[in-house]
C-alpha atoms as a PDB file:
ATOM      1  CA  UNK A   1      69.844  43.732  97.914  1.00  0.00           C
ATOM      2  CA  UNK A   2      67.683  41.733  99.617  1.00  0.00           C
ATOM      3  CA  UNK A   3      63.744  41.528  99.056  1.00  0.00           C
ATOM      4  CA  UNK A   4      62.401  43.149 101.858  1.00  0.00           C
ATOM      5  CA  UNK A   5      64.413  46.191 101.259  1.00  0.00           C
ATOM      6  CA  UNK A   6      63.256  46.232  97.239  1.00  0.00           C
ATOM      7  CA  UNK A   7      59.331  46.824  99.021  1.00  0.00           C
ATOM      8  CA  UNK A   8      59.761  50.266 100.279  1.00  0.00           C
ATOM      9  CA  UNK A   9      61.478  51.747  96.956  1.00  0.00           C
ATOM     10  CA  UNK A  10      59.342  53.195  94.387  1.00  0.00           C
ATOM     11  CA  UNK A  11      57.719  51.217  91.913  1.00  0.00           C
ATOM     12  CA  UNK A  12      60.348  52.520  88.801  1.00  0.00           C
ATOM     13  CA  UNK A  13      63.388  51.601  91.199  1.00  0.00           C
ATOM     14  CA  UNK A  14      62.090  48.074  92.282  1.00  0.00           C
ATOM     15  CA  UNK A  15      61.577  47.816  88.021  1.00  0.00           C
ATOM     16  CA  UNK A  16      65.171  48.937  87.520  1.00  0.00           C
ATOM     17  CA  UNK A  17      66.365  46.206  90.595  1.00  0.00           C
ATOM     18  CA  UNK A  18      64.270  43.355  88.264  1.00  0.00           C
ATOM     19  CA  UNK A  19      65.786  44.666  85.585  1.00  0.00           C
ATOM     20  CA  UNK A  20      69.420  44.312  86.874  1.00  0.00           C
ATOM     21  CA  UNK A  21      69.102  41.020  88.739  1.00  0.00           C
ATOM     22  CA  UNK A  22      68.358  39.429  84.965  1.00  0.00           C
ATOM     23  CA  UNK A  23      71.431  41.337  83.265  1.00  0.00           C
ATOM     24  CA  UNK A  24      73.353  39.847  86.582  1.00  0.00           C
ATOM     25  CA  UNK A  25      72.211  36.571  85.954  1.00  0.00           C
ATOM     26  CA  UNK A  26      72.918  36.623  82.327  1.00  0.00           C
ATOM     27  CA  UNK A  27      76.755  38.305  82.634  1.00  0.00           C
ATOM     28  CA  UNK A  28      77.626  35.510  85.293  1.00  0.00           C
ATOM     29  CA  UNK A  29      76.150  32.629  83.598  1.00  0.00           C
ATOM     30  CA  UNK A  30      78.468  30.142  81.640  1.00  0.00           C
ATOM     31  CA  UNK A  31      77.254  31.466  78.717  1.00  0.00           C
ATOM     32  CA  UNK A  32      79.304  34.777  78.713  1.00  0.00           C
ATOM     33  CA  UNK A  33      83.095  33.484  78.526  1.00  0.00           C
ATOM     34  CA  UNK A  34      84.815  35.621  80.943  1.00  0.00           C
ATOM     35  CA  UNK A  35      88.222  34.432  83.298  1.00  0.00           C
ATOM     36  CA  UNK A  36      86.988  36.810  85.637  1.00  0.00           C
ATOM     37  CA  UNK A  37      82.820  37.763  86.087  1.00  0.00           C
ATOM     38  CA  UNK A  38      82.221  41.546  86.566  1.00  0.00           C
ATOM     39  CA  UNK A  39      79.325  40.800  88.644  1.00  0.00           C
ATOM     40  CA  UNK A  40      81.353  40.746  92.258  1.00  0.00           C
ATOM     41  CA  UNK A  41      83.098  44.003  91.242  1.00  0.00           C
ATOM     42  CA  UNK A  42      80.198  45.922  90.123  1.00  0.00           C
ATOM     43  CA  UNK A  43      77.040  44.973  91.749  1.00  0.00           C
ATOM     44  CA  UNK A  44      77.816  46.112  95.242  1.00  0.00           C
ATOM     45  CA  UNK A  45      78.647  49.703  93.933  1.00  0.00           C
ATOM     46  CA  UNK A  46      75.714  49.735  91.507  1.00  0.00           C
ATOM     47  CA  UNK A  47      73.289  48.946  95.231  1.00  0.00           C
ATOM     48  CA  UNK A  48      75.290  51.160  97.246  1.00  0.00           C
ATOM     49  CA  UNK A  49      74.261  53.678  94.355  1.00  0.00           C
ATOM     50  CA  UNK A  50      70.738  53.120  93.979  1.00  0.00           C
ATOM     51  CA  UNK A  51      70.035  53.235  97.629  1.00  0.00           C
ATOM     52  CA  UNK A  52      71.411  56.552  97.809  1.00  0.00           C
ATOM     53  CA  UNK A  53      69.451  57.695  94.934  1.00  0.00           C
ATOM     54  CA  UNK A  54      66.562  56.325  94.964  1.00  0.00           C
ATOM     55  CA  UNK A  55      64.188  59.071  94.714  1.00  0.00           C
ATOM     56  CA  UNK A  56      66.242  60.663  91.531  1.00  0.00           C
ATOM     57  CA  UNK A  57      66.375  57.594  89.571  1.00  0.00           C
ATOM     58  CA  UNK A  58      62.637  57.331  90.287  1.00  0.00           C
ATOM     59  CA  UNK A  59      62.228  60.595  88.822  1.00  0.00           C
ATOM     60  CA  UNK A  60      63.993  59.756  85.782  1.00  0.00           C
ATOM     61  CA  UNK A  61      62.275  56.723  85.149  1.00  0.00           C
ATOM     62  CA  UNK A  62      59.031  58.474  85.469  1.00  0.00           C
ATOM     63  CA  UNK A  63      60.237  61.152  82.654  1.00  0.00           C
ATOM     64  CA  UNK A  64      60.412  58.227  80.543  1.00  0.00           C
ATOM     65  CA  UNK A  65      64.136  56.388  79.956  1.00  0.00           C
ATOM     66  CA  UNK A  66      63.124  52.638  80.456  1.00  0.00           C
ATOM     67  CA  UNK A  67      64.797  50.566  83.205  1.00  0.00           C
ATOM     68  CA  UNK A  68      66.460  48.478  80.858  1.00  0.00           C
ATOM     69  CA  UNK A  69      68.340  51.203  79.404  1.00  0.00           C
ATOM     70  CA  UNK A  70      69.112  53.091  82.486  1.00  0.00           C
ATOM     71  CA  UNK A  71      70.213  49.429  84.232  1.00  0.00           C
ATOM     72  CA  UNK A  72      72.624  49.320  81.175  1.00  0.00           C
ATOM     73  CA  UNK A  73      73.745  52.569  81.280  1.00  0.00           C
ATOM     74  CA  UNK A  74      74.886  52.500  85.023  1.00  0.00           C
ATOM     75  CA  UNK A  75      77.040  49.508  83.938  1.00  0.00           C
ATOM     76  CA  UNK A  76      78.233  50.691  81.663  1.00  0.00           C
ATOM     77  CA  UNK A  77      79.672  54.007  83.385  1.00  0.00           C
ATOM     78  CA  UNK A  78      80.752  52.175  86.144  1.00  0.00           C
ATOM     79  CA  UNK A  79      82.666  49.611  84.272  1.00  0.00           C
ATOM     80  CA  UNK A  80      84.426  52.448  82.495  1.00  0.00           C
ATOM     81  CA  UNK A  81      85.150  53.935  85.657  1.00  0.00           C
ATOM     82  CA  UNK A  82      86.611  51.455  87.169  1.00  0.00           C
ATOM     83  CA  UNK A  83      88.650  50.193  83.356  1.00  0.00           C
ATOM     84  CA  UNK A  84      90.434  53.627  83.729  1.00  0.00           C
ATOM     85  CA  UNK A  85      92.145  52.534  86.923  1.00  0.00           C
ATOM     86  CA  UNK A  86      94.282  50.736  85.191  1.00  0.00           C
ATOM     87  CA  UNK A  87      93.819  47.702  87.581  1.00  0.00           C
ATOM     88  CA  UNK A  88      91.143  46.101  85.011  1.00  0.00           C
ATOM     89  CA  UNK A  89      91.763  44.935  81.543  1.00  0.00           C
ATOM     90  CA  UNK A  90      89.424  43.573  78.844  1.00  0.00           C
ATOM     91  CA  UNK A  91      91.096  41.320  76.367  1.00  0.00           C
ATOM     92  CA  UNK A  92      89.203  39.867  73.050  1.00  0.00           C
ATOM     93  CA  UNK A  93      89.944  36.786  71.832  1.00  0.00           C
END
């Protein structure tokens, strides 16, 4: 998402954008050992998502779930959704 867009959502959604480009940065760094980062999967959905919604997540940012949890939370269901395809794995070492 590019930073022009990020100035005409509401405040709480351009909070919850911040708040996703650090997890992004952190889950694609060299620091998280992955063979595969989840970032190019994910992050175009997670977009497509907020742009469409925009308004809602606003208002449930204003009733008071912070942005971090609510950035975690949508990774978190979408990474499930997309582990019970079957075409994703996670394996621990």
């Amino acid at each position: 998402m590019n930073r022009l867009q990020l100035l005409f959502y509401p405040k709480e959604v351009q909070h919850l954008i911040l708040e996703l480009d650090l997890l992004w940065k952190k889950y694609d760094s060299d620091e998280f050992i992955s063979t595969t980062s989840c970032v190019p999967i994910l992050k175009p959905q997670i977009d497509l998502a907020i742009k469409k919604n925009k308004s809602d997540i606003a208002n449930v940012l204003r009733n008071g779930t912070k942005p971090s949890i609510m950035a975690l939370t949508m990774i978190a269901n979408l990474a499930g959704d997309w582990l019970e395809t079957g075409k994703y794995h996670i394996y621990f070492r």
